[in-house]
C-alpha atoms as a PDB file:
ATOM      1  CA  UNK A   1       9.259  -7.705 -18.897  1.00  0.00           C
ATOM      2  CA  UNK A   2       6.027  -7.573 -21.145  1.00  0.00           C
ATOM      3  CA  UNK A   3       3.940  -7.016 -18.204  1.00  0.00           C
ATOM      4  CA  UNK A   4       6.189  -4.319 -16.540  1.00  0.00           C
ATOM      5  CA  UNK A   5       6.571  -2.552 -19.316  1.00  0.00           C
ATOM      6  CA  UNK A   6       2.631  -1.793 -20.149  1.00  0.00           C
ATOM      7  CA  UNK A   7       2.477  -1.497 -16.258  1.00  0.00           C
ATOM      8  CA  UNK A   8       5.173   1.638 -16.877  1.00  0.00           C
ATOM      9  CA  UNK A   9       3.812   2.793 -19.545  1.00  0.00           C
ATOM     10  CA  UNK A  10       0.496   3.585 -18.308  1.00  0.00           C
ATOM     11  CA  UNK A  11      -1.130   6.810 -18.546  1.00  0.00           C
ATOM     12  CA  UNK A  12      -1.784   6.912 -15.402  1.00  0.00           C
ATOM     13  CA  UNK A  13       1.510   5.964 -13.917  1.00  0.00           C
ATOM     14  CA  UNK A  14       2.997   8.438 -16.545  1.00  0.00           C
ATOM     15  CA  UNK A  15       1.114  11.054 -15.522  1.00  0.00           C
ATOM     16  CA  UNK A  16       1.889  10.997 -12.075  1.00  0.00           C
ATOM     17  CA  UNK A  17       6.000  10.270 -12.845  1.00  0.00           C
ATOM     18  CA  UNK A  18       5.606  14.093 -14.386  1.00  0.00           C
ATOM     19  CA  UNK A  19       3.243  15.073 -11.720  1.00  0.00           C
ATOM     20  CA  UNK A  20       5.793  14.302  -9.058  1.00  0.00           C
ATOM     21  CA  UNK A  21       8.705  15.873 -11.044  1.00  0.00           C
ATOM     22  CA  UNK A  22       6.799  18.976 -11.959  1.00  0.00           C
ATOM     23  CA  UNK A  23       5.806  19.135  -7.802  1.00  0.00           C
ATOM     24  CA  UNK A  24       9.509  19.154  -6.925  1.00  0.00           C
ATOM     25  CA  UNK A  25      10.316  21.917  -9.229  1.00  0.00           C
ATOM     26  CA  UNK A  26       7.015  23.935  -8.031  1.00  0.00           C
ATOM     27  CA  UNK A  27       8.635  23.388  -4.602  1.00  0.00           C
ATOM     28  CA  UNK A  28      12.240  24.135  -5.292  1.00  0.00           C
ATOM     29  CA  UNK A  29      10.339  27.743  -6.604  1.00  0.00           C
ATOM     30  CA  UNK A  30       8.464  27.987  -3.881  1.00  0.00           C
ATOM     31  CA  UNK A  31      11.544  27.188  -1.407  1.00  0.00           C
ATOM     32  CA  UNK A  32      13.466  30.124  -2.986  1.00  0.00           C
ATOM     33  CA  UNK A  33      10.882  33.037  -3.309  1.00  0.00           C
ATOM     34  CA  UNK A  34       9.831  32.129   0.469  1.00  0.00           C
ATOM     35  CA  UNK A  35      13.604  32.263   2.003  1.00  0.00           C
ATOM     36  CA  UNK A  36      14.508  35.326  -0.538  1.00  0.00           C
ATOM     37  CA  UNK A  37      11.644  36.862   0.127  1.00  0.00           C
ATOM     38  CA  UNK A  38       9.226  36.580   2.497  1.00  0.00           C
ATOM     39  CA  UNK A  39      11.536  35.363   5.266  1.00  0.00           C
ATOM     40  CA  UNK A  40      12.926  38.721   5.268  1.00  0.00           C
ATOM     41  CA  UNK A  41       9.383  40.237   5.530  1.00  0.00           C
ATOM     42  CA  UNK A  42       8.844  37.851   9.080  1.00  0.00           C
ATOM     43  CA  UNK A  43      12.134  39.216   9.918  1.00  0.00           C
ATOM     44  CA  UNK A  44      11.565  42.495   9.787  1.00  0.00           C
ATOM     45  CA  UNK A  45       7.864  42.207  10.785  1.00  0.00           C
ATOM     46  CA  UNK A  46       9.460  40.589  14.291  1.00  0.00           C
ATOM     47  CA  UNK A  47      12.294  42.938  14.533  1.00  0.00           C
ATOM     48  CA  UNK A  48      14.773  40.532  13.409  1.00  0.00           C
ATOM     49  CA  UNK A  49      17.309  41.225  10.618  1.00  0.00           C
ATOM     50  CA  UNK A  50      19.318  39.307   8.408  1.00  0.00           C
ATOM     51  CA  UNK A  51      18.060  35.393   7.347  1.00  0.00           C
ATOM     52  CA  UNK A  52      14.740  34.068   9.901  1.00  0.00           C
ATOM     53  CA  UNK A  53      15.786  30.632   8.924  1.00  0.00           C
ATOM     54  CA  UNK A  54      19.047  30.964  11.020  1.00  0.00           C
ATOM     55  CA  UNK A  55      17.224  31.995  14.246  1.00  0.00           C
ATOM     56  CA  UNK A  56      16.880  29.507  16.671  1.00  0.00           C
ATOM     57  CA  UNK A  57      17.037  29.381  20.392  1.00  0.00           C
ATOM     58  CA  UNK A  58      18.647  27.342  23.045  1.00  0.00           C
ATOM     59  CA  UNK A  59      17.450  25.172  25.700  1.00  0.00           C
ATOM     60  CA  UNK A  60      19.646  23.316  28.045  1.00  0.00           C
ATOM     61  CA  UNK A  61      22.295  21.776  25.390  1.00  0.00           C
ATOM     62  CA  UNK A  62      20.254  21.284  22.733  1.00  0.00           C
ATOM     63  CA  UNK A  63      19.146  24.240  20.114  1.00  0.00           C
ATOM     64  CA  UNK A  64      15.881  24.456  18.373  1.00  0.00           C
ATOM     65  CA  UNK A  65      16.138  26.111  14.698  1.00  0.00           C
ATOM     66  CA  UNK A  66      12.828  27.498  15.038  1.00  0.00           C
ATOM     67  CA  UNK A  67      12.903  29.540  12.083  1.00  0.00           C
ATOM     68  CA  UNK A  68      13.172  26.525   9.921  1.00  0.00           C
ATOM     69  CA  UNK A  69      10.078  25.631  11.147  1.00  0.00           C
ATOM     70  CA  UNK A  70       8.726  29.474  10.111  1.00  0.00           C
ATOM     71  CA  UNK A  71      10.506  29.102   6.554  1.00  0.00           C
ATOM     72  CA  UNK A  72       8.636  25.641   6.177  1.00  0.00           C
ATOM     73  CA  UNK A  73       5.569  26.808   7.178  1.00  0.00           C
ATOM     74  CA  UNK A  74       5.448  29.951   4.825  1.00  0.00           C
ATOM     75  CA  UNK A  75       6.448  27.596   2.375  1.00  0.00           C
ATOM     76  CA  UNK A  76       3.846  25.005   2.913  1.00  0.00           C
ATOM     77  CA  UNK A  77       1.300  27.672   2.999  1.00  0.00           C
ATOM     78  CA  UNK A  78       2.232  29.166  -0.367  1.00  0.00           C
ATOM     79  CA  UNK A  79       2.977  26.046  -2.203  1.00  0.00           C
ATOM     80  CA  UNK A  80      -0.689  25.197  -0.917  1.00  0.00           C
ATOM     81  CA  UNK A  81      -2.360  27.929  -1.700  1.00  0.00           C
ATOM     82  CA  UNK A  82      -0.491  28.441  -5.114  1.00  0.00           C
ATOM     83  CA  UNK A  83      -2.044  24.756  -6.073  1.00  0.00           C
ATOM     84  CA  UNK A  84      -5.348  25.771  -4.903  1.00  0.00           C
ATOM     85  CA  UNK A  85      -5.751  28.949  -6.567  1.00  0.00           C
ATOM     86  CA  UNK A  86      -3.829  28.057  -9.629  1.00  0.00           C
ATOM     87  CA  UNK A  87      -4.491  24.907 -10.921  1.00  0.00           C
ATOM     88  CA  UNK A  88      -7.493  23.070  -8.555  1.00  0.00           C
ATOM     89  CA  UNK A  89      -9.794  26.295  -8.903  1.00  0.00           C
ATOM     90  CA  UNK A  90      -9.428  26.853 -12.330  1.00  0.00           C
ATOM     91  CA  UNK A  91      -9.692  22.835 -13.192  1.00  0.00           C
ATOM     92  CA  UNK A  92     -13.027  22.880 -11.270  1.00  0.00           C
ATOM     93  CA  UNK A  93     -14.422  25.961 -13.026  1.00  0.00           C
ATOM     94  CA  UNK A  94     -13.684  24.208 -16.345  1.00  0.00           C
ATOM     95  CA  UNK A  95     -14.787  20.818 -15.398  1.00  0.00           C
ATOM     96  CA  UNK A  96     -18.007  22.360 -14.183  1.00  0.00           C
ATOM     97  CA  UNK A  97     -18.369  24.483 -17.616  1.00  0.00           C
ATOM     98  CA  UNK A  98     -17.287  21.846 -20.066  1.00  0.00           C
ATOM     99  CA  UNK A  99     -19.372  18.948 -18.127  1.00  0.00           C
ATOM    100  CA  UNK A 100     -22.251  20.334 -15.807  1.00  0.00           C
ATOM    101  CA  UNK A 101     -23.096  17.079 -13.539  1.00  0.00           C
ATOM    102  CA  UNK A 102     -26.360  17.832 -11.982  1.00  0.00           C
ATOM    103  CA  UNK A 103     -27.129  14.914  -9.751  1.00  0.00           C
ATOM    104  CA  UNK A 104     -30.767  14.621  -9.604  1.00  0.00           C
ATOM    105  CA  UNK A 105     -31.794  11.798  -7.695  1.00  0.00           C
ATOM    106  CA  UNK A 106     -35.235  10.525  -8.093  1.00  0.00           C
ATOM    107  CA  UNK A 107     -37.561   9.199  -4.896  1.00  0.00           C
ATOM    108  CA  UNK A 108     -36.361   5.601  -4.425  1.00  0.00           C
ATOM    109  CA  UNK A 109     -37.939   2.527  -2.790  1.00  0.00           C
ATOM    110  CA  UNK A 110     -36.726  -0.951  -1.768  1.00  0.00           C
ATOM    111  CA  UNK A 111     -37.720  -3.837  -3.603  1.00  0.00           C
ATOM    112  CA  UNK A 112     -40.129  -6.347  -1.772  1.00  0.00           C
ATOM    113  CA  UNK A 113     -38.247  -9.165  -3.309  1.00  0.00           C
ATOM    114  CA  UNK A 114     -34.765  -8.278  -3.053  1.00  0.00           C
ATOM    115  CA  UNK A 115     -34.358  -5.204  -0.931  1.00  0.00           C
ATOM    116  CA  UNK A 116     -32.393  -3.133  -4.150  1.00  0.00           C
ATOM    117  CA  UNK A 117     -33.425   0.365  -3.936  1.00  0.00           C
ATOM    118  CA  UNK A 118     -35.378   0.974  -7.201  1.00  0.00           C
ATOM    119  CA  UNK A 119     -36.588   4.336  -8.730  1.00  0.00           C
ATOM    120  CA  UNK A 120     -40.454   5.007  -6.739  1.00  0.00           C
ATOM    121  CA  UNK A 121     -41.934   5.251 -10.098  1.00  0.00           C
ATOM    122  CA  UNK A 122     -40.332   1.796 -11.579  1.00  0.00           C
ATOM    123  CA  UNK A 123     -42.786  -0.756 -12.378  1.00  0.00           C
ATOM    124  CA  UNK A 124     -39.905  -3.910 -12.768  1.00  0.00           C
ATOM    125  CA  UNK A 125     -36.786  -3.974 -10.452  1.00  0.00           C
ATOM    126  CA  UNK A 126     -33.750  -3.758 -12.069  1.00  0.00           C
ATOM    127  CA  UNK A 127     -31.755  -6.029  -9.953  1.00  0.00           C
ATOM    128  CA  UNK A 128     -33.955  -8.746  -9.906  1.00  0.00           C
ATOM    129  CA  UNK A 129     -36.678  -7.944 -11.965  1.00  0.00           C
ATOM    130  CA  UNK A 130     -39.974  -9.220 -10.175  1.00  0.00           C
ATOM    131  CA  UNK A 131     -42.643  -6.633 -11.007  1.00  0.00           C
ATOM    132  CA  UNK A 132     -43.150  -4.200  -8.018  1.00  0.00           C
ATOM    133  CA  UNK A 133     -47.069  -2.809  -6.677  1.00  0.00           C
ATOM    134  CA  UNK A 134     -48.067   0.249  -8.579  1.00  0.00           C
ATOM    135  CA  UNK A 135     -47.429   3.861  -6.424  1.00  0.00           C
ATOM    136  CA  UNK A 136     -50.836   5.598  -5.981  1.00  0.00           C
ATOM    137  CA  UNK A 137     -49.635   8.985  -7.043  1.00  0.00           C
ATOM    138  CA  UNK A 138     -49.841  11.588  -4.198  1.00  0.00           C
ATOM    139  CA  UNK A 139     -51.646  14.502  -4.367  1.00  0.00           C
ATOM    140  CA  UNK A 140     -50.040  17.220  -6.462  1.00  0.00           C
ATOM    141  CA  UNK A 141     -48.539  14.718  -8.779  1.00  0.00           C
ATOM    142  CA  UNK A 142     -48.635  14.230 -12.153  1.00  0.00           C
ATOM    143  CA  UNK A 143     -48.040  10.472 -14.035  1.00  0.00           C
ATOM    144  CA  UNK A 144     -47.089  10.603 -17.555  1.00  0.00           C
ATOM    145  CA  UNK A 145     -47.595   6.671 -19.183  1.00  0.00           C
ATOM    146  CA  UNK A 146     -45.632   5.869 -22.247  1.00  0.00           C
ATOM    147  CA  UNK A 147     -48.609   4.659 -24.856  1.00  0.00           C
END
């Protein structure tokens, strides 16, 4: 019980218990401002009246509830783009502000020894640290040596 109970209690497992539950409310929302709504916006748009969820059409025997399918879809597009716009967007723009990651990645070479790539300007290789040749510095270059 020890171990399932620091397995629960988790932040991460936590966090994504009220992730979920907070996602099914979003959608419940989302669910009910689509069919009061917006349905009736495709419905009148198409020249149907009353509820575009009831519509469907028949084929044979069997009956396809296609506007379901049009009341899911509105609703998949807005619970998507409601995410985007309201909480990924904004998350990024604050991540970036708060902790500006600028990935600058330095000329690499492989080791002769054991094939790590190593910075081009490294004198010992960090994986297995044989000394490596010196780089002749190329024209338009500039070597700065610690004293």
């Amino acid at each position: 019980m020890k171990g399932f109970r620091s397995f629960i209690l988790r932040g991460n497992v936590v966090d994504l218990a009220v992730g979920i539950v907070i996602g099914a409310a979003f959608t419940a929302v989302v669910n009910g401002f689509v069919s009061a709504f917006l349905t009736p916006l495709v419905g009148l748009a198409t020249g149907a009246t009353g509820d575009m969820s009831r519509k469907a059409f028949t084929l044979g025997a069997t009956e396809f509830p296609y506007g379901a399918f049009i009341n899911a879809a509105i609703s998949f597009l807005l619970l998507a783009s409601a995410l985007y716009f309201l909480v990924v967007l904004p998350i990024n723009k604050l991540h970036e502000r708060l902790a500006p990651h600028h990935d600058v990645q330095a000329p690499k070479r492989d080791c002769p020894e054991c094939l790590s790539p190593v910075p081009a300007q490294a004198r010992r290789c960090a994986s297995c640290t044989v000394s490596l040749p010196a780089v002749p510095a190329q024209a338009g270059e500039t070597t700065q040596r610690a004293g």
